[in-house]
Protein backbone atom coordinates (compact mmCIF):
# COMPACT_ATOMS: atom_id res chain seq x y z
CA UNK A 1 -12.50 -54.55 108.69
CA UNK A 2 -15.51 -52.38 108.83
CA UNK A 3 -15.37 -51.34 112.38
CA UNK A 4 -11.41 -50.59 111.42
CA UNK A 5 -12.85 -48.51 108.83
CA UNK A 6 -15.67 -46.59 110.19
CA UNK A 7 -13.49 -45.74 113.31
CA UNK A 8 -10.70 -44.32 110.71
CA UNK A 9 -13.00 -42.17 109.53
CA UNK A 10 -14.97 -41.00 112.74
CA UNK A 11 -11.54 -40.60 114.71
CA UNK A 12 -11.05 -38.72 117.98
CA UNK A 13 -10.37 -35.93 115.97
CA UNK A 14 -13.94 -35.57 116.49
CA UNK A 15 -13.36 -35.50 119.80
CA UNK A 16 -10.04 -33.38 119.79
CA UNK A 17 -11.27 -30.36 117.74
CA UNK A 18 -15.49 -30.51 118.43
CA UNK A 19 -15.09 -27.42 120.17
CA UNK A 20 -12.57 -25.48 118.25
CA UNK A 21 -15.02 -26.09 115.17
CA UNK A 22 -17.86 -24.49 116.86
CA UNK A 23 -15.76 -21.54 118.17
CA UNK A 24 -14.38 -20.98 114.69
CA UNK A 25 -17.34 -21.99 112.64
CA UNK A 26 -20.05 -20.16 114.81
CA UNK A 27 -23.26 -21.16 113.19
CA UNK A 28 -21.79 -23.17 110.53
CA UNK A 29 -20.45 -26.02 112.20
CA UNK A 30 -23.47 -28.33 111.17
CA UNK A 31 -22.56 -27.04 107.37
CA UNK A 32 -18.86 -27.58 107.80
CA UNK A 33 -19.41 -31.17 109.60
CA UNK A 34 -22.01 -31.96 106.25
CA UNK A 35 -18.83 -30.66 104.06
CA UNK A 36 -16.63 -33.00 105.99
CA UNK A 37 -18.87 -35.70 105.75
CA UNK A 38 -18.98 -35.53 101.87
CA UNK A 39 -15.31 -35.71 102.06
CA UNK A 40 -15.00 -38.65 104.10
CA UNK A 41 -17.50 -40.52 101.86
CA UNK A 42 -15.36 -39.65 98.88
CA UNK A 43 -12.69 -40.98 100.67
CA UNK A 44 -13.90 -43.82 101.73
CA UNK A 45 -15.17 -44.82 98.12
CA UNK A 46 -11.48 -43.93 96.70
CA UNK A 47 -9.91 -46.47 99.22
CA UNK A 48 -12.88 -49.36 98.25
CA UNK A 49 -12.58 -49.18 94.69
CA UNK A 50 -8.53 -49.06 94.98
CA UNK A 51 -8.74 -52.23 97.57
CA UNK A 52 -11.52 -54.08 94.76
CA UNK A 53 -8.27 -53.03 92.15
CA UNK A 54 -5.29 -53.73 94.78
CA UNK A 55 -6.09 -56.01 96.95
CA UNK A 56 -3.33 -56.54 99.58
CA UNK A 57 -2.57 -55.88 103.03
CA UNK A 58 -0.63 -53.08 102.17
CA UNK A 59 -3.32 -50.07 102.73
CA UNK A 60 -2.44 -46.42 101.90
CA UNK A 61 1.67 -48.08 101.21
CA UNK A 62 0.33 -50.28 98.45
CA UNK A 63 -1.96 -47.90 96.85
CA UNK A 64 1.38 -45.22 96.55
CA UNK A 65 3.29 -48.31 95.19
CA UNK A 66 0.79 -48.79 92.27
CA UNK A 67 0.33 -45.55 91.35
CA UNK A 68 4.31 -44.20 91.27
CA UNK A 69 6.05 -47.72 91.91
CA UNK A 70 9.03 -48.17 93.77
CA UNK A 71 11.18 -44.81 94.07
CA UNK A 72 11.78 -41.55 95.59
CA UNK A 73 8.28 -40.34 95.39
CA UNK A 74 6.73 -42.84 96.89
CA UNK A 75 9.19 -43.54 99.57
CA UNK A 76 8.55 -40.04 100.44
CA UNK A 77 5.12 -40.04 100.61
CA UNK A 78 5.31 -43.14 102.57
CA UNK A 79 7.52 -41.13 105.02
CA UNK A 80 4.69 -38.42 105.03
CA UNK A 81 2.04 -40.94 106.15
CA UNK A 82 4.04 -42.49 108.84
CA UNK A 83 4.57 -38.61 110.45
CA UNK A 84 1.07 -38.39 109.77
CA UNK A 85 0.25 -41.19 111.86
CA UNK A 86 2.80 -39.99 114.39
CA UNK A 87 0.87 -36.47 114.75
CA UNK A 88 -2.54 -37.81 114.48
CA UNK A 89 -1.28 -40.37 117.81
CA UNK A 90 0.13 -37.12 119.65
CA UNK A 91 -3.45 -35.40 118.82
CA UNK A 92 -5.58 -38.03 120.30
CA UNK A 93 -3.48 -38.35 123.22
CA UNK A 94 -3.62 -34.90 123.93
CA UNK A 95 -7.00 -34.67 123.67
CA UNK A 96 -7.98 -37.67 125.65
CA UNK A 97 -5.01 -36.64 128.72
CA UNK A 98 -6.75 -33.25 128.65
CA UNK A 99 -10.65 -34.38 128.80
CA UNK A 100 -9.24 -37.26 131.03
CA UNK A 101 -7.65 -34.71 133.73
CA UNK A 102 -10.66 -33.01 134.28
CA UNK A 103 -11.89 -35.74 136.39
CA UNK A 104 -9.13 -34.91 138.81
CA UNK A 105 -8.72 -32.47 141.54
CA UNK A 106 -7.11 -28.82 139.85
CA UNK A 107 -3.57 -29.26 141.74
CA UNK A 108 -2.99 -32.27 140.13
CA UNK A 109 -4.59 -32.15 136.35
CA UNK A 110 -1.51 -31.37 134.37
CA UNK A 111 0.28 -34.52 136.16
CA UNK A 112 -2.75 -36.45 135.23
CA UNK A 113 -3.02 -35.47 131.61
CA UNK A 114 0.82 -36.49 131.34
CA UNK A 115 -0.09 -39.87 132.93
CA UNK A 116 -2.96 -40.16 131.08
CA UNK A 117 -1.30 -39.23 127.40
CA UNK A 118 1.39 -41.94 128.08
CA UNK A 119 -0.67 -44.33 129.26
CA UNK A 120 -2.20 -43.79 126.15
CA UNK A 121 0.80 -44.00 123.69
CA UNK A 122 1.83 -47.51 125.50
CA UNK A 123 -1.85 -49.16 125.73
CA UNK A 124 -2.12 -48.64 122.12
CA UNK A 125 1.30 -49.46 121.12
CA UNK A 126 1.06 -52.51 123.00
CA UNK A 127 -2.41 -53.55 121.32
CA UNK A 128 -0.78 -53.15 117.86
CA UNK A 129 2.14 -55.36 118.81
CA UNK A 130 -0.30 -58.18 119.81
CA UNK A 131 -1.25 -58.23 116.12
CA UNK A 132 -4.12 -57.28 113.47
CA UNK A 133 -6.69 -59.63 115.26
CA UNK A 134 -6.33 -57.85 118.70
CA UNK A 135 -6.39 -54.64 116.93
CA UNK A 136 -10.10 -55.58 115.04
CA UNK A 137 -11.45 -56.94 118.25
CA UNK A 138 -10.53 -53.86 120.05
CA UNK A 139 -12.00 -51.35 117.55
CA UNK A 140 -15.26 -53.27 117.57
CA UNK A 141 -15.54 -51.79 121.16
CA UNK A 142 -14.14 -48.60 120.52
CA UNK A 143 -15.88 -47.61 117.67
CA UNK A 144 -18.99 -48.90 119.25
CA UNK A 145 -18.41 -46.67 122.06
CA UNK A 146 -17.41 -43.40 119.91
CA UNK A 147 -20.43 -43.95 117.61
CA UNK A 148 -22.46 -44.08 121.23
CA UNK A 149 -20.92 -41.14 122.31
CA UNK A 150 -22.01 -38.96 119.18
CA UNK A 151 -25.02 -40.60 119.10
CA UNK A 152 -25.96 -39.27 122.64
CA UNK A 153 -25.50 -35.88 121.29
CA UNK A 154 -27.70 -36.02 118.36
């Protein structure tokens, strides 16, 4: 569960908008990654406390459920998170078809990002269907590799 959490909160959004940040940001990208950091810790102290109050498998869905029960609201913010989950997918993709294609000769890089976003998609699609297990084992390694990753830039 920790590894689930820590890579929810250092996601490949990291990875997918590093260098827009420092473009936009100039100078101020360490100040506006230490602002975004003090976000994610509030965040990530909201969703403790409300699993110590809530505890169920239910995540984000449960939390909504408590706070406005069953109804329109929360069915629509439910609705919200799932399209949120759908662009956050498409981002990460992107980014990693984009970095990926890079490796490959010029002629051929946008047929290689489109392979590589896909490939994407179904590896991970087909890791969550395996189950919650799979998916924890998995993001043992993955986070362990993002967290390497950033830590051979610092």
């Amino acid at each position: 569960m920790v590894s689930i959490g820590i890579g929810g909160m250092v996601g490949g959004g990291i990875f997918a908008v590093l260098g827009l940040a420092v473009q936009l940001a100039h100078g101020g990208t360490p100040i506006a990654f230490a602002l975004a950091g003090v976000v994610a810790a509030i965040t990530s102290y909201s969703y403790a406390r409300l699993s110590v109050t809530f505890p169920s498998q239910g995540g984000t869905v449960e939390f909504l459920n408590q706070a406005f029960g069953p109804g329109l609201i929360t069915g629509s913010l439910n609705v919200l998170l799932w399209i949120s989950y759908f662009v956050m997918i498409s981002l990460y993709a992107y980014a990693f078809g984009s970095y990926g294609a890079t490796f490959f000769p010029a002629a051929s890089q946008l047929f290689w990002k489109h392979i590589l976003m896909s490939s994407a998609i179904i590896l991970f699609t087909a890791l969550n269907a395996l189950g919650a297990a799979a998916v924890g084992e998995a993001e043992k390694f993955i986070v362990g590799f993002k967290l390497s990753i950033l830590l051979f830039f610092i």
